[in-house]
N, C-alpha and C. Protein backbone atom coordinates (compact mmCIF):
# COMPACT_ATOMS: atom_id res chain seq x y z
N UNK A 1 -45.64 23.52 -67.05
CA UNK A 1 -46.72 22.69 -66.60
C UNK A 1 -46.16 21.57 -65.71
N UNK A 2 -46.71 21.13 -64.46
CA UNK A 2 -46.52 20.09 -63.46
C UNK A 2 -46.80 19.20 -63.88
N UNK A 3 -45.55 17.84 -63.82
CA UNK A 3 -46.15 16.79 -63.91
C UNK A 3 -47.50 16.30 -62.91
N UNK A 4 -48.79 15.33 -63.54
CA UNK A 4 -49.16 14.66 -62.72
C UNK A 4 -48.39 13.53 -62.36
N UNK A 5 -49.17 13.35 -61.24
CA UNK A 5 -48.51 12.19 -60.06
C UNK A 5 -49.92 11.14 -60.37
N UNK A 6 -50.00 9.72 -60.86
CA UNK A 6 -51.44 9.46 -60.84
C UNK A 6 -50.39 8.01 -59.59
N UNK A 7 -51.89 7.46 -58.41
CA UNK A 7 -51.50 6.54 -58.18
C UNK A 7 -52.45 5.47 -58.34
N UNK A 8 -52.34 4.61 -59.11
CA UNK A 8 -52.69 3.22 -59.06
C UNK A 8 -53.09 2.18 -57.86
N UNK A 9 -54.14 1.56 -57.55
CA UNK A 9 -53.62 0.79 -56.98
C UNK A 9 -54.16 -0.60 -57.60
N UNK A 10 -53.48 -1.60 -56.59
CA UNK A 10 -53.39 -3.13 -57.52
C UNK A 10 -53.01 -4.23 -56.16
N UNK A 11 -54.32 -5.24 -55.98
CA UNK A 11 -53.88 -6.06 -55.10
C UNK A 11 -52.72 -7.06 -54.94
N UNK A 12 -52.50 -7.07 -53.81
CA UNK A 12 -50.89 -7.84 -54.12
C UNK A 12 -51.01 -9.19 -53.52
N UNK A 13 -51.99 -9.40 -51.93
CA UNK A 13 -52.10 -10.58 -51.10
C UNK A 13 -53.90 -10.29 -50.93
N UNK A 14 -54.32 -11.99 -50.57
CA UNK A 14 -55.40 -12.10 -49.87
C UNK A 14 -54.94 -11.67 -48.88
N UNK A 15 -56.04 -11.06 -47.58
CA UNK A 15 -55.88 -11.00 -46.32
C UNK A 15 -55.54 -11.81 -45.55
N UNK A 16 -55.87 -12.91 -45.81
CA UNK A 16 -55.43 -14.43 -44.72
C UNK A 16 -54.06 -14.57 -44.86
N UNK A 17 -53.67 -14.66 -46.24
CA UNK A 17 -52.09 -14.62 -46.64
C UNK A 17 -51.02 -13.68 -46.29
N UNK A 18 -51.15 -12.64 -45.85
CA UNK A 18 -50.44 -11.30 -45.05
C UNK A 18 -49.52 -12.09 -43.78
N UNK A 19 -48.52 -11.66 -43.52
CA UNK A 19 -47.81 -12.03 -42.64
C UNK A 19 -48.60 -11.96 -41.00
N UNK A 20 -48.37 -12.77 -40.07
CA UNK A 20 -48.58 -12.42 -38.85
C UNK A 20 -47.72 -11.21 -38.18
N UNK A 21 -46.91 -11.92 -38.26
CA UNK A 21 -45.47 -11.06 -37.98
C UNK A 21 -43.73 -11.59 -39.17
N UNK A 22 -43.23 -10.74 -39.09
CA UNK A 22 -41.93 -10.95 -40.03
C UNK A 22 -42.27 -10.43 -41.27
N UNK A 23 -41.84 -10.80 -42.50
CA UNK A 23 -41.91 -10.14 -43.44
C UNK A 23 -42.51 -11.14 -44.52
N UNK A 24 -43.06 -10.51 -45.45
CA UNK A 24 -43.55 -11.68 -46.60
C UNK A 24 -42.94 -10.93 -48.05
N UNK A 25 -42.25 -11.53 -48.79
CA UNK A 25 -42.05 -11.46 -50.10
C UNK A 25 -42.99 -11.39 -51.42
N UNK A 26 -43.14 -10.35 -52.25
CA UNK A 26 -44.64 -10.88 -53.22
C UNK A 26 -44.08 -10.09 -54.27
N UNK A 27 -44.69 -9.95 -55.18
CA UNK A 27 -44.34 -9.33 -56.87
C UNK A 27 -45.49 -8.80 -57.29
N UNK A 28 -45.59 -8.36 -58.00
CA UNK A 28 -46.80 -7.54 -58.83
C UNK A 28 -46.50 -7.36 -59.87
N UNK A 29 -47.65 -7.36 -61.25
CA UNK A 29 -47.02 -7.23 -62.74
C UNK A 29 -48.14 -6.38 -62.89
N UNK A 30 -47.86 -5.31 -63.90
CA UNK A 30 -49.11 -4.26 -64.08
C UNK A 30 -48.42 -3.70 -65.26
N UNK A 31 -49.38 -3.03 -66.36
CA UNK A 31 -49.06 -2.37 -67.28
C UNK A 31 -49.24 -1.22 -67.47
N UNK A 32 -48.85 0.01 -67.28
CA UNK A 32 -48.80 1.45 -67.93
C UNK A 32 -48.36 1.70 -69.06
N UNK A 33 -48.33 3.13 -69.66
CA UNK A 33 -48.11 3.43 -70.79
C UNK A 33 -46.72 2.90 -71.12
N UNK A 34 -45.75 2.56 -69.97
CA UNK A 34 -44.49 1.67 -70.65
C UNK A 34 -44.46 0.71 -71.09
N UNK A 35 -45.65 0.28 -70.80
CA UNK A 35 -45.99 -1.09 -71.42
C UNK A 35 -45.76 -2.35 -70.01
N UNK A 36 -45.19 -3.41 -69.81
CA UNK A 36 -45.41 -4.32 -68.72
C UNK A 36 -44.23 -4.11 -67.88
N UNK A 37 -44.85 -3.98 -66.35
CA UNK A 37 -43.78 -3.94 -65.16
C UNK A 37 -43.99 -5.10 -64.16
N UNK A 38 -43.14 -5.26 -63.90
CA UNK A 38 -43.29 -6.49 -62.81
C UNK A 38 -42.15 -5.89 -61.40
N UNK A 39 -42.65 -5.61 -60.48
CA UNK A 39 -42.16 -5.43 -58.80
C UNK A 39 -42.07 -5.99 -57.74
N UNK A 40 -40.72 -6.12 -57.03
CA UNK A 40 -40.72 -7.02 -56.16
C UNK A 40 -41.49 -6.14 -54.51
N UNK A 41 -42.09 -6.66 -54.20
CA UNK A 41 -42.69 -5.66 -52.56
C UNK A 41 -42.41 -6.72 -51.61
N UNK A 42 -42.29 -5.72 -50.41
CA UNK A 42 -42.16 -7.16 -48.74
C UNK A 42 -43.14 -6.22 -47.86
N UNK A 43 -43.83 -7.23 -47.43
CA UNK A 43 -45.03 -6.67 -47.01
C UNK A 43 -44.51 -7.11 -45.30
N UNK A 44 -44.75 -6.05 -44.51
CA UNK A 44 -43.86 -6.08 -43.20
C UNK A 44 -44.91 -6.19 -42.02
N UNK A 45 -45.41 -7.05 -41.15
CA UNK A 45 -45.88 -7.12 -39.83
C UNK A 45 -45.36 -6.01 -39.11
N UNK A 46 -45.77 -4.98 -38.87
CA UNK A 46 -44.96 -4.30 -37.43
C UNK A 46 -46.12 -3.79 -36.63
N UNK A 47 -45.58 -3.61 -35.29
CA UNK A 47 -46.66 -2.95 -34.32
C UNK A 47 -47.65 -1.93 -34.98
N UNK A 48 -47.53 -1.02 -35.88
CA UNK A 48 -48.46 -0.32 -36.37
C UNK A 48 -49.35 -0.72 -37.66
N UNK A 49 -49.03 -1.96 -37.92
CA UNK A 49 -49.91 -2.54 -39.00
C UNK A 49 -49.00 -3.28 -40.09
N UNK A 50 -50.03 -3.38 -41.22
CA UNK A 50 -49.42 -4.09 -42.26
C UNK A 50 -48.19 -3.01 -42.57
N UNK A 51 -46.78 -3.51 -43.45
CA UNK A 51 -46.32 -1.98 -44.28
C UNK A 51 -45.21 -2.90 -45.92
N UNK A 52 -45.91 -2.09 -46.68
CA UNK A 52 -45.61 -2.63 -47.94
C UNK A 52 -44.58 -1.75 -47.82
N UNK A 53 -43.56 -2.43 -48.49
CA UNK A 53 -41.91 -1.90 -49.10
C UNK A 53 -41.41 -1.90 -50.61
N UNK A 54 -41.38 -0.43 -51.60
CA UNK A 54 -40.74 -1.54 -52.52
C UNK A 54 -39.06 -2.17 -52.47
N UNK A 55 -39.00 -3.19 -52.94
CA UNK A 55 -37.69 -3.67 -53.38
C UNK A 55 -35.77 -3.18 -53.82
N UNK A 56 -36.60 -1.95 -54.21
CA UNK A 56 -35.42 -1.32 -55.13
C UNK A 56 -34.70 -0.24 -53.91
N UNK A 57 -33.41 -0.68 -54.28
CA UNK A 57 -32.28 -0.23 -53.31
C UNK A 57 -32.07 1.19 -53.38
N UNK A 58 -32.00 2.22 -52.59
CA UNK A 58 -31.77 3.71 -52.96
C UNK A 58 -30.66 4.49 -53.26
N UNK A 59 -29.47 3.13 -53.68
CA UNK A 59 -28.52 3.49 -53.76
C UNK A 59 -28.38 3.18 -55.70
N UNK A 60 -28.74 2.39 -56.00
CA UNK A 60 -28.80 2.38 -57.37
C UNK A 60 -29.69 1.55 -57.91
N UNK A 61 -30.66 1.13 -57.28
CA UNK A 61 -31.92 0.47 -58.00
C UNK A 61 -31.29 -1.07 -58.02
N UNK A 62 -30.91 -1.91 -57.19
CA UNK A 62 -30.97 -3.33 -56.88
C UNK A 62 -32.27 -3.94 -56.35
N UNK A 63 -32.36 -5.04 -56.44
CA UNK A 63 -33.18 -5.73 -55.87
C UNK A 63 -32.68 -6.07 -54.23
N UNK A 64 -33.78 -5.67 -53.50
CA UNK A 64 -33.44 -6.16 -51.86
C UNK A 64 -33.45 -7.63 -51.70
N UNK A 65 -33.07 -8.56 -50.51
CA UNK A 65 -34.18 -8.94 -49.71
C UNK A 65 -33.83 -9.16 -48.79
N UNK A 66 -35.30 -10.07 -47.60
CA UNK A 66 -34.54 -10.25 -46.57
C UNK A 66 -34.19 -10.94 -46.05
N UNK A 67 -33.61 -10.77 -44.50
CA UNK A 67 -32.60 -12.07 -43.89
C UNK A 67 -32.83 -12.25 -43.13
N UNK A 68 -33.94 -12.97 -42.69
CA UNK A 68 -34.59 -13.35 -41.53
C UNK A 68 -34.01 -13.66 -40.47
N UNK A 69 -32.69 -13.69 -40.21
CA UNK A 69 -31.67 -14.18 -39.48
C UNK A 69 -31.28 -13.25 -38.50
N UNK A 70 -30.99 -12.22 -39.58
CA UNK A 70 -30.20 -10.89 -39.22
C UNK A 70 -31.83 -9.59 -39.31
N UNK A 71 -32.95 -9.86 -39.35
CA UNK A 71 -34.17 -9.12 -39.64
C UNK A 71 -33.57 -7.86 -40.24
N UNK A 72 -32.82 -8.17 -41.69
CA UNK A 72 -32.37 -6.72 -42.25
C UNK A 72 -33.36 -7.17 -43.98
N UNK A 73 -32.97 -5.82 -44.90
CA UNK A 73 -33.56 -6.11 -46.14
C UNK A 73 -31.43 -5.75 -46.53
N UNK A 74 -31.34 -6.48 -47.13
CA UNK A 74 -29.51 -6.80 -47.69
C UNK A 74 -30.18 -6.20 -49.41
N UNK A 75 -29.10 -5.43 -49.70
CA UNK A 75 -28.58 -5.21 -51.09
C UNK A 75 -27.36 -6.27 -51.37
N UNK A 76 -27.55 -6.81 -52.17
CA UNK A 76 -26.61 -7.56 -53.13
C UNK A 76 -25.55 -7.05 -53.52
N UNK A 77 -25.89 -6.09 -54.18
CA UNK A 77 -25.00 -5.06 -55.20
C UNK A 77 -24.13 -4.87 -53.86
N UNK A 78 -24.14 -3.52 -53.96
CA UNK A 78 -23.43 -2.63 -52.63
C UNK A 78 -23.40 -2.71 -51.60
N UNK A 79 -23.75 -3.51 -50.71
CA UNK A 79 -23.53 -3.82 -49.16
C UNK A 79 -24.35 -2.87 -48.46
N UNK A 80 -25.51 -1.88 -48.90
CA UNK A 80 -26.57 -1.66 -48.48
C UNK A 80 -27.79 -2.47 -47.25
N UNK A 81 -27.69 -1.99 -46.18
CA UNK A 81 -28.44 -2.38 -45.12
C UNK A 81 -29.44 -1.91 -44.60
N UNK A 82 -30.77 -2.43 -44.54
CA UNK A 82 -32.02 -1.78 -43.97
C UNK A 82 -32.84 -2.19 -43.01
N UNK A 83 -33.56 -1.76 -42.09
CA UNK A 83 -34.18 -2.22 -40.70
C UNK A 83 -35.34 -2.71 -41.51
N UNK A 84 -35.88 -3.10 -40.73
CA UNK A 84 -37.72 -3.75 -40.64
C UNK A 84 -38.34 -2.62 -41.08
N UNK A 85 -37.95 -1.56 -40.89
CA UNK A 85 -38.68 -0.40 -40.65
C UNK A 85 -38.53 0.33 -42.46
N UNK A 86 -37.41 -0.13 -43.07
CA UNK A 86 -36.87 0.12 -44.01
C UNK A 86 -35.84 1.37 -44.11
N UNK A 87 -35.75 1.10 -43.08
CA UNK A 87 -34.66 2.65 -42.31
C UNK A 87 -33.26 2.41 -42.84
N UNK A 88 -32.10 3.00 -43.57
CA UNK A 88 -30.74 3.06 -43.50
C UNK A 88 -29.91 2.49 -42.74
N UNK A 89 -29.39 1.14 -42.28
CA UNK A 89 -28.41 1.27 -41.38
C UNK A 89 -27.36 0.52 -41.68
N UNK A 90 -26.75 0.73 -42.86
CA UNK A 90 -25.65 0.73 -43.41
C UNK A 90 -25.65 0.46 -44.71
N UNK A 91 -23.87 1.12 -45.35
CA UNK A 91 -23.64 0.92 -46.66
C UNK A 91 -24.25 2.09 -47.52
N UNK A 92 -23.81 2.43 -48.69
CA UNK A 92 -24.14 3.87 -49.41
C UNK A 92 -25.13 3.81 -49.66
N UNK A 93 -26.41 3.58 -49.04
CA UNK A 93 -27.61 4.03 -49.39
C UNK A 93 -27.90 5.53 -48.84
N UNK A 94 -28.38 6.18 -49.93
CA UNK A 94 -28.69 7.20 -49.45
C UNK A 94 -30.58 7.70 -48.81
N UNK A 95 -31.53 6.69 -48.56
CA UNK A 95 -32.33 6.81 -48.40
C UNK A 95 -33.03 5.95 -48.10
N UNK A 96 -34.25 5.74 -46.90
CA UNK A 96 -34.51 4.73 -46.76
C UNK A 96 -35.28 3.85 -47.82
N UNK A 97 -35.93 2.69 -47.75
CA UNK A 97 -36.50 1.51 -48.72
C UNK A 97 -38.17 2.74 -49.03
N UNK A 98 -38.73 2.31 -50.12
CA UNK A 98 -39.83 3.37 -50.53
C UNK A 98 -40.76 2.82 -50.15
N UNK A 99 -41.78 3.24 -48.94
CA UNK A 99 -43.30 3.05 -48.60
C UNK A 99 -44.06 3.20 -49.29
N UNK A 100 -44.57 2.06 -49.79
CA UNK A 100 -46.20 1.87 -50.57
C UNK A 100 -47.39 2.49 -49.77
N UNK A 101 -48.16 2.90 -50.51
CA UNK A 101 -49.48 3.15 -49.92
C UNK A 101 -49.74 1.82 -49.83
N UNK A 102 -50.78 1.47 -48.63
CA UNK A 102 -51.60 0.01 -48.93
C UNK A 102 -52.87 0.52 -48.22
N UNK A 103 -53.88 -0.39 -48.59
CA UNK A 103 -55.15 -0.37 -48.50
C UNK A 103 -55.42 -2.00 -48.17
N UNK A 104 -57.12 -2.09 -47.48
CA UNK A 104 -57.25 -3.20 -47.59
C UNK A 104 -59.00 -3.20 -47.81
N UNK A 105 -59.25 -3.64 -48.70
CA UNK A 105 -60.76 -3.90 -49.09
C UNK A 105 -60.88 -4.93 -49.61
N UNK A 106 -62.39 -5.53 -49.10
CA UNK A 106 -62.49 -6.95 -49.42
C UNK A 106 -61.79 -7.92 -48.89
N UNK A 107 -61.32 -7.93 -48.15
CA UNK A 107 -60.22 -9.13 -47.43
C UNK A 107 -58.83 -9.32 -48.79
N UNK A 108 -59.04 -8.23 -49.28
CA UNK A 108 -57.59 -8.26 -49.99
C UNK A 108 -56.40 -6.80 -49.51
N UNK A 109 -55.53 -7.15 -50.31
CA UNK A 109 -54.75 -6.23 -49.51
C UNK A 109 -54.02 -5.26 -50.74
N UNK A 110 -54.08 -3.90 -50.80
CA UNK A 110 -53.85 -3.23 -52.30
C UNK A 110 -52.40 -2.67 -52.02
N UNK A 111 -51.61 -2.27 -53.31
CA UNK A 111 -50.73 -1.15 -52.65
C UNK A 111 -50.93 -0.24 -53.81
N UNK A 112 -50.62 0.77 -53.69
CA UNK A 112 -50.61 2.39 -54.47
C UNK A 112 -49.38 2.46 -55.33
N UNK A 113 -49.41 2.48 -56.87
CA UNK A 113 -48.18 2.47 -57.06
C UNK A 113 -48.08 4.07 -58.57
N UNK A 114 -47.22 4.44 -58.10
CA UNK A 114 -47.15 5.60 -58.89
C UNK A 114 -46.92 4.92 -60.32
N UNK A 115 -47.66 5.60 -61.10
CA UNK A 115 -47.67 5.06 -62.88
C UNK A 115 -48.00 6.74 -63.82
């Protein structure tokens, strides 16, 4: 038998609060059958719209963030490097940063989170 896949979703920003451009930092706490989770997301301005990111590094599950300096998302841990885009570009990550679904209803802004 196949696992189901269920996705959730759960607002993260008002609409006014969403970045213009650059990146915005936010968290989310939600409970499933594991009982309470809390997630770090960066919600990204780019030419094609809003784009929610989660946090966790694909090299061993660190926390990202970013560096507005250098417009990368930096791993701590491992010297892991990622574009705006959440693309690979350097350090043993093996995959890029994980795209949220997002939605926006009501002048709020949702993301999809697998539970």
């Amino acid at each position: 038998m196949e696992a189901k896949i269920i996705i959730k979703y759960f607002p993260i920003l008002e609409l006014k609060d969403a970045p213009e451009k650059g990146v915005k930092k936010t968290s989310l706490t939600y409970t499933d059958d594991s009982g309470e989770n809390e997630i770090t997301i960066f919600l990204a301005a780019l030419p094609e719209g809003l784009i929610a990111f989660s946090a966790v590094c694909s090299h061993l599950g660190c926390i990202v963030d970013w560096n507005s300096k250098t417009e990368q998302f930096l791993c701590p841990c491992h010297g892991s490097k990622y574009d705006v885009n959440g693309n690979v570009i350097g350090g043993p990550a093996p995959a890029p940063l994980e795209r949220l679904i997002t939605e926006i209803k009501e002048e709020k802004i949702f993301v999809g989170i697998k539970i």
